[in-house]
Protein backbone atom coordinates (compact mmCIF):
# COMPACT_ATOMS: atom_id res chain seq x y z
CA UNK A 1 -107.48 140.55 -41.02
CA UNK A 2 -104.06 141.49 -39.44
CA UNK A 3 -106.14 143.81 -36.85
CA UNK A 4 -108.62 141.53 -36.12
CA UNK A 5 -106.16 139.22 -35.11
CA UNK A 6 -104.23 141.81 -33.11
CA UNK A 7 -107.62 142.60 -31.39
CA UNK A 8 -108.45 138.94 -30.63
CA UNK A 9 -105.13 138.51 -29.20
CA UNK A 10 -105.14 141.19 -27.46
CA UNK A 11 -108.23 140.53 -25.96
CA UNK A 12 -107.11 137.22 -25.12
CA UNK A 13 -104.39 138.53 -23.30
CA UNK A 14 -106.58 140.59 -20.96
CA UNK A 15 -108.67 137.74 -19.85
CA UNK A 16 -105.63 135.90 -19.32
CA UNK A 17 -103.79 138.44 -17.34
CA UNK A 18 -107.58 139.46 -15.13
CA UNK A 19 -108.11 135.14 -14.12
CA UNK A 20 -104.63 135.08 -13.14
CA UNK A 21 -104.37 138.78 -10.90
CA UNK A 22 -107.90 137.68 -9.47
CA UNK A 23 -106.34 134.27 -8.07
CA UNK A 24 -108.73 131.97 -9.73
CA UNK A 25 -105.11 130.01 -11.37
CA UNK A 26 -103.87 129.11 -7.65
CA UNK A 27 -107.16 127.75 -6.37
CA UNK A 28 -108.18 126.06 -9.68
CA UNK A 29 -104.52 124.35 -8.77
CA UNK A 30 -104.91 123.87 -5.48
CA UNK A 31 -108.29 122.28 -5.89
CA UNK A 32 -106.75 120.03 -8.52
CA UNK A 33 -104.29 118.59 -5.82
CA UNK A 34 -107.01 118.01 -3.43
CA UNK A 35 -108.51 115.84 -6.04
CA UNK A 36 -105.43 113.43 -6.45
CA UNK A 37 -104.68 113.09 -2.60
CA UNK A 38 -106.79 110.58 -0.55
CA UNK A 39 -109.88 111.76 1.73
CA UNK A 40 -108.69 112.90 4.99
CA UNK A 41 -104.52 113.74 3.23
CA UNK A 42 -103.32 117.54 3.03
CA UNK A 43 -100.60 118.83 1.60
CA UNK A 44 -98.55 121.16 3.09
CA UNK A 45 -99.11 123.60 0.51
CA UNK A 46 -102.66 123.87 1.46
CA UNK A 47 -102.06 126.38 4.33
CA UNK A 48 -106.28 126.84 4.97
CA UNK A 49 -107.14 123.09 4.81
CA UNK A 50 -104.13 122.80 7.86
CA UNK A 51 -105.78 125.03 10.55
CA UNK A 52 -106.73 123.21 13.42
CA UNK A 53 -104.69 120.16 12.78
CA UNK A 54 -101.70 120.83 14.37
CA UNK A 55 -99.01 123.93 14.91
CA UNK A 56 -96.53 121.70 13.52
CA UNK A 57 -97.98 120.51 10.02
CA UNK A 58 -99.99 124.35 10.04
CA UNK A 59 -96.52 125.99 10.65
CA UNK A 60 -94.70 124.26 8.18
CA UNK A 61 -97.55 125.25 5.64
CA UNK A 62 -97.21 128.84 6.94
CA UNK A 63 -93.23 128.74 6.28
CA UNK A 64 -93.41 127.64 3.03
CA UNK A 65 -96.42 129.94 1.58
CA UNK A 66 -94.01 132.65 3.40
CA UNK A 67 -90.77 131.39 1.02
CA UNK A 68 -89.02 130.23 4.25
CA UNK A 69 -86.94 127.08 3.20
CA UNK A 70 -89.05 124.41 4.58
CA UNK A 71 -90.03 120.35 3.06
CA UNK A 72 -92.92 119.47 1.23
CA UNK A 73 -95.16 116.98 2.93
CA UNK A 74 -98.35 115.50 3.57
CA UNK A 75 -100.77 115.06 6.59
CA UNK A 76 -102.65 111.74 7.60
CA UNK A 77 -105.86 113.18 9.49
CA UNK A 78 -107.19 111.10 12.34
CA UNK A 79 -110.28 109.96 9.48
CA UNK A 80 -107.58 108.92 7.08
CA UNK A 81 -106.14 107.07 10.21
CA UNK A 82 -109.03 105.01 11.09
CA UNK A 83 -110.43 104.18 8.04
CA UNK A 84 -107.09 103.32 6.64
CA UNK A 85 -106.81 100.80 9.41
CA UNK A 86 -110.43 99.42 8.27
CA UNK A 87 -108.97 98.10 4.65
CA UNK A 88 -107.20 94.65 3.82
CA UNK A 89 -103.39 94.88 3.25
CA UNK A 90 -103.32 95.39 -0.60
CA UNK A 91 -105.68 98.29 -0.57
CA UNK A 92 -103.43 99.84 2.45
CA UNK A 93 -100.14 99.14 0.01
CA UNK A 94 -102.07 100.61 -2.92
CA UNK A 95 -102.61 103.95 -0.72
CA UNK A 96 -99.57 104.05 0.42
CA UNK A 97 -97.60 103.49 -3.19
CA UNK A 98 -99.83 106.97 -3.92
CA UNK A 99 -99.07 109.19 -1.01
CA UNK A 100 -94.81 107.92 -1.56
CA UNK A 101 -95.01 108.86 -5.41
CA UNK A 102 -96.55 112.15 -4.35
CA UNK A 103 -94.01 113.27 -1.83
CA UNK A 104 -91.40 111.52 -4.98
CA UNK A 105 -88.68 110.95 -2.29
CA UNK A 106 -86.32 108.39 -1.72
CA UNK A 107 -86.18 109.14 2.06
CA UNK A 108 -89.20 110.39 4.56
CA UNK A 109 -89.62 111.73 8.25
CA UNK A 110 -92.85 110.55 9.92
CA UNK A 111 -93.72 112.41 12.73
CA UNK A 112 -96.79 113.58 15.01
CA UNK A 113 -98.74 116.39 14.35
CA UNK A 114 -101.63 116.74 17.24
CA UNK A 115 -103.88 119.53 17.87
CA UNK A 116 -102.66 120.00 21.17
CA UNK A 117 -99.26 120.02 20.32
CA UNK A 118 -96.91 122.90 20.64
CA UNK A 119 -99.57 124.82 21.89
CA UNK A 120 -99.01 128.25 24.23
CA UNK A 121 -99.93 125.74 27.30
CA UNK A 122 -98.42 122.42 26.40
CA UNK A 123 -95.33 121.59 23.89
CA UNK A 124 -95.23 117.78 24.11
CA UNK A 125 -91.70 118.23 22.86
CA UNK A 126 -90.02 114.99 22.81
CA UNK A 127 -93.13 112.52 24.05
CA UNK A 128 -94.88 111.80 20.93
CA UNK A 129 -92.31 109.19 18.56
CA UNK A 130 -90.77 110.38 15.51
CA UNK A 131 -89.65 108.22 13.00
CA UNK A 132 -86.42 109.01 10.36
CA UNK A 133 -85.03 108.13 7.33
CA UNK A 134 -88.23 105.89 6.48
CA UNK A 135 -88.22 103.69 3.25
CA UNK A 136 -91.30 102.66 1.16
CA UNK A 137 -90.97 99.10 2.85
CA UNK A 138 -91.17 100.74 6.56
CA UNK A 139 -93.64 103.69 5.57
CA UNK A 140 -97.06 101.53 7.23
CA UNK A 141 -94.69 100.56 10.41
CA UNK A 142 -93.75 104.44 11.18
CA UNK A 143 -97.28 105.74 10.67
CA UNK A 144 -98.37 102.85 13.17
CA UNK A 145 -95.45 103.99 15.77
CA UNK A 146 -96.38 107.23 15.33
CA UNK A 147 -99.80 106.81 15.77
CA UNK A 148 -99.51 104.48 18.63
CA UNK A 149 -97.60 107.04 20.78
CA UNK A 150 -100.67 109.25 21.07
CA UNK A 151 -101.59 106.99 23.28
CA UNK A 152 -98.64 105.74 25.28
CA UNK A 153 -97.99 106.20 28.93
CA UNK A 154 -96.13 109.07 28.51
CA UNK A 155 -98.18 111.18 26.71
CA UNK A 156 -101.08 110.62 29.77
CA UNK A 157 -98.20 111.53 32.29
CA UNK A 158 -98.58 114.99 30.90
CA UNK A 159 -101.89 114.95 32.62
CA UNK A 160 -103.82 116.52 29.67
CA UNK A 161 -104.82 115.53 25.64
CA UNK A 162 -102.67 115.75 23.10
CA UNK A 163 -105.87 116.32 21.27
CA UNK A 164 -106.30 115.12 17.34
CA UNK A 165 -104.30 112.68 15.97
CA UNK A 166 -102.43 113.27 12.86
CA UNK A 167 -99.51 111.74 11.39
CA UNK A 168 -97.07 114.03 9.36
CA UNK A 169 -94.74 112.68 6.63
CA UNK A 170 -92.23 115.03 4.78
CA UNK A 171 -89.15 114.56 2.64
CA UNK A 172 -86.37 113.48 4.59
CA UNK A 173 -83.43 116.30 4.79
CA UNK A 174 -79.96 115.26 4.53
CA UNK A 175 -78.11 116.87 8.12
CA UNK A 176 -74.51 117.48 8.28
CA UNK A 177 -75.94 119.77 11.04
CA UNK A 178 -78.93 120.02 12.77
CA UNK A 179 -80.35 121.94 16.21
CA UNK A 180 -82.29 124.15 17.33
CA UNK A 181 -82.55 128.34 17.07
CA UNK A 182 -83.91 130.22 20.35
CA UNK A 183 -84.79 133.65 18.57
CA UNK A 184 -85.35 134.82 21.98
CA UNK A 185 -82.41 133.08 24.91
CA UNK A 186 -85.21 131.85 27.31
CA UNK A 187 -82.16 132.99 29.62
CA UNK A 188 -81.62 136.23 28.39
CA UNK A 189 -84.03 138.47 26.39
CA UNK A 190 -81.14 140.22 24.69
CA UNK A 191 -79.71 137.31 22.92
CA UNK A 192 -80.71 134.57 20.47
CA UNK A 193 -79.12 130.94 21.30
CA UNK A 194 -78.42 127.95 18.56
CA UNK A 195 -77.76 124.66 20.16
CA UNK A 196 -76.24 122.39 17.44
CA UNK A 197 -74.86 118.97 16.59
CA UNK A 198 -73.45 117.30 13.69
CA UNK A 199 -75.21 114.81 12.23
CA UNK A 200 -79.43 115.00 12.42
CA UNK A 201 -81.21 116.70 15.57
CA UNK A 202 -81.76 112.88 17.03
CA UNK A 203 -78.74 113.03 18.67
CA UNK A 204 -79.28 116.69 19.81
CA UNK A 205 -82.89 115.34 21.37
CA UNK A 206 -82.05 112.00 22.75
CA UNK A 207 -79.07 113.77 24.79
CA UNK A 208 -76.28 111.23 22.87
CA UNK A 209 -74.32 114.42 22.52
CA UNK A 210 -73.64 116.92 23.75
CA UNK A 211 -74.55 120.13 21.95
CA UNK A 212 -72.54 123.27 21.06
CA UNK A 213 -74.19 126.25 22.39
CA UNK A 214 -73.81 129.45 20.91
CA UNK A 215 -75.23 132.98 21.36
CA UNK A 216 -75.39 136.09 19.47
CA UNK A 217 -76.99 139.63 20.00
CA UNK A 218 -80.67 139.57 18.95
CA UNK A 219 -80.17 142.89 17.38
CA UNK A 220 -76.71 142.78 15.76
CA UNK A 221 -76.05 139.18 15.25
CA UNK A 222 -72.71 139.60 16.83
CA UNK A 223 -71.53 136.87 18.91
CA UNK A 224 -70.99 136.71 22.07
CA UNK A 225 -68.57 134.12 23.80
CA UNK A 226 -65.62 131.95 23.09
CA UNK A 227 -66.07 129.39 20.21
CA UNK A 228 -66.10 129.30 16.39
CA UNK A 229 -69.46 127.92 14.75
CA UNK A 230 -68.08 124.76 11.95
CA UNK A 231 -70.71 126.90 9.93
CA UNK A 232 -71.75 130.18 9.12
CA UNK A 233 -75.24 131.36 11.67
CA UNK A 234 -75.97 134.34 9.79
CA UNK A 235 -78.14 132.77 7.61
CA UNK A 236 -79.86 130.92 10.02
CA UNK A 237 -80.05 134.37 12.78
CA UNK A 238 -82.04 135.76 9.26
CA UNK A 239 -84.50 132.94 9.14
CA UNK A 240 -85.39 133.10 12.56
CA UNK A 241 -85.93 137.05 12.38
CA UNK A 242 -88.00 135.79 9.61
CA UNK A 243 -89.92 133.40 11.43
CA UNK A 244 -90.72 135.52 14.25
CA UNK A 245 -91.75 138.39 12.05
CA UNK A 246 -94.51 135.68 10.73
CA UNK A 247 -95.35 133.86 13.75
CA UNK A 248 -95.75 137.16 15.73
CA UNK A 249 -93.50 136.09 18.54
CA UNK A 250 -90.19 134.47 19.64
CA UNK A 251 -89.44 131.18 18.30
CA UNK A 252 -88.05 127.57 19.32
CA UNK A 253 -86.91 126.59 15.70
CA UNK A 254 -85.98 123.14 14.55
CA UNK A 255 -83.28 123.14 11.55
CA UNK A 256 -80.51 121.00 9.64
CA UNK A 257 -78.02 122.63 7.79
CA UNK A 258 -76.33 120.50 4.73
CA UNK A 259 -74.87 122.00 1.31
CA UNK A 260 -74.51 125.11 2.46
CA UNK A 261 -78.36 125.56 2.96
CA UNK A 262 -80.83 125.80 5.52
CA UNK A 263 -84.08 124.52 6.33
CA UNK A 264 -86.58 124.85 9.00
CA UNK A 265 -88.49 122.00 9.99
CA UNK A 266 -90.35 123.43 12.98
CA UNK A 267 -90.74 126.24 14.42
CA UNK A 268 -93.51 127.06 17.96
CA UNK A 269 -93.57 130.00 20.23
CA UNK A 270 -91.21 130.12 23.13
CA UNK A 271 -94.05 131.07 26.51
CA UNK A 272 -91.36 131.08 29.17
CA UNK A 273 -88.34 132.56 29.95
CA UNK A 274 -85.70 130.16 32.48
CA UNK A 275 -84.41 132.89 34.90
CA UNK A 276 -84.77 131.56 38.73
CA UNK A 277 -85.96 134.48 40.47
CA UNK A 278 -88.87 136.41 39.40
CA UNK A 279 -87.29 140.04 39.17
CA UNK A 280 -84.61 138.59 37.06
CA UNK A 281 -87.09 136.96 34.85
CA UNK A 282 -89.07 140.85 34.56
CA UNK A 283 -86.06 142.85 34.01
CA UNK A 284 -84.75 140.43 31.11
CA UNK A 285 -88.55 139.96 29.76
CA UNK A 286 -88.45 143.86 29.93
CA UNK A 287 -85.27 143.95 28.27
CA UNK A 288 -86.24 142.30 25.66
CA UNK A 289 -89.30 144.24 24.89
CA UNK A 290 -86.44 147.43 24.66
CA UNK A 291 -84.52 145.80 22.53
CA UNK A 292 -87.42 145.03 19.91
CA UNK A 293 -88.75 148.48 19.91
CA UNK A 294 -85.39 149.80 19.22
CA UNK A 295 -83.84 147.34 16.48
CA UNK A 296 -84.88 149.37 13.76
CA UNK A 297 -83.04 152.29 14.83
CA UNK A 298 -79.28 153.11 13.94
């Protein structure tokens, strides 16, 4: 008896251990959390379902299935969008009591997400509206801003579409810093540059304040002018090596720093360097190319 239970169990075991090495566990999971979000709602876990709907919501996704310290969220899909507008106001409150229990946050950031958006041709940094520190009571009002901007003045200034409309929303993170990371200075190809701010990256973007600039060596990290950071970059230089290791490319990264930990809350591909004469902007683009083929030597 004692052997047949050892073979059992052992046999048990080995089913087990071939369902879960074969990857059935993950997308019997996955599929499971499709089933409890509305139609036309993604998680930002679901890194496949993301493609096409946005760098900003897809890079996220990216980020996190890479381990790089970024929030959990959702995405409202244009559908969601327009037939959410379509129902009466109790069935819109009962949706949205869902989707704020499944992000189980006290605080969110709504924010745009288009198809067009951060592209390799167009950025549409700063023209679509962003809403912060949302409460359940003000969660319908921000999607509505947010959605509304797609189509403001502004964005048709740009001359092109910013394509799909999607709505992000993602835990809000608590900033005692915030900024942004160059990986690559757009001003010179052998540095990396972190603009920064205390307080969240609003008052970085709506030019309130001004910023402290800082740059260090791409290669060692070491910095290079006067000034001493209120925190430590290294961490943050790491991520963004990180980052461009995944993305395949330099990096305009969007961050807050609070409790001595990062996080990355956006992250697109820097397509132009800001030197004012075109054989500056080769040698430092060359430069930079040097400096990436050699950083692995000693």
């Amino acid at each position: 008896a004692g052997t047949d239970v050892y073979l059992v169990m052992s046999a048990a075991l080995l089913i087990v251990q071939r369902i879960w090495v074969s990857g059935l566990v993950p997308r019997l999971w996955l599929a499971w959390r499709r089933s409890q979000l509305d139609s036309g709602v993604y998680s930002l876990d679901d890194v496949q379902s993301l493609a096409g709907r946005g760098n900003k919501a897809h890079r996220l996704a990216q980020m996190r299935a890479a381990g790089l310290p970024a929030p959990t969220g959702l995405l409202l899909t244009q559908r969601f969008l327009t037939d959410f507008a379509m129902y009466a106001p109790d069935e819109r409150r009962a949706i949205l009591d869902r989707l704020w229990h499944r992000l189980a946050s006290e605080r969110l950031a709504v924010r745009s997400s288009a198809s067009g958006e951060d592209s390799a041709n167009n950025s549409f940094a700063g023209v679509f509206e962003s809403v912060l520190d949302v409460d359940r009571d003000g969660l319908e009002t921000a999607i509505c801003k947010v959605q509304a901007s797609f189509e403001a003045a502004s964005v048709k200034s740009y001359g092109v579409s910013g394509g799909t409309a999607s709505v992000l929303m993602h835990r809000m993170i608590p900033a005692e810093y915030a900024g942004v990371l160059f990986t690559r200075d757009p001003s010179a190809g052998g540095l990396v540059m972190v603009e920064m701010v205390k307080g969240t990256a609003e008052n970085l973007v709506s030019g309130n304040v001004r910023p402290w600039m800082f740059r260090c060596g791409r290669v060692t990290g070491k910095q290079f002018g006067g000034g001493v950071p209120p925190i430590d970059l290294a961490p943050l230089l790491a991520l963004g090596r990180q980052a461009e290791e995944l993305f395949g490319c330099p990096q305009d990264i969007e961050w807050t720093y609070a409790e001595g930990r990062y996080n990355l809350l956006q992250s697109r591909d820097i397509t132009r360097v800001l030197a004012s004469e075109d054989d500056e902007s080769t040698v430092k683009a060359d430069l930079a190319r040097v400096l990436d083929l050699a950083k692995s030597a000693a």
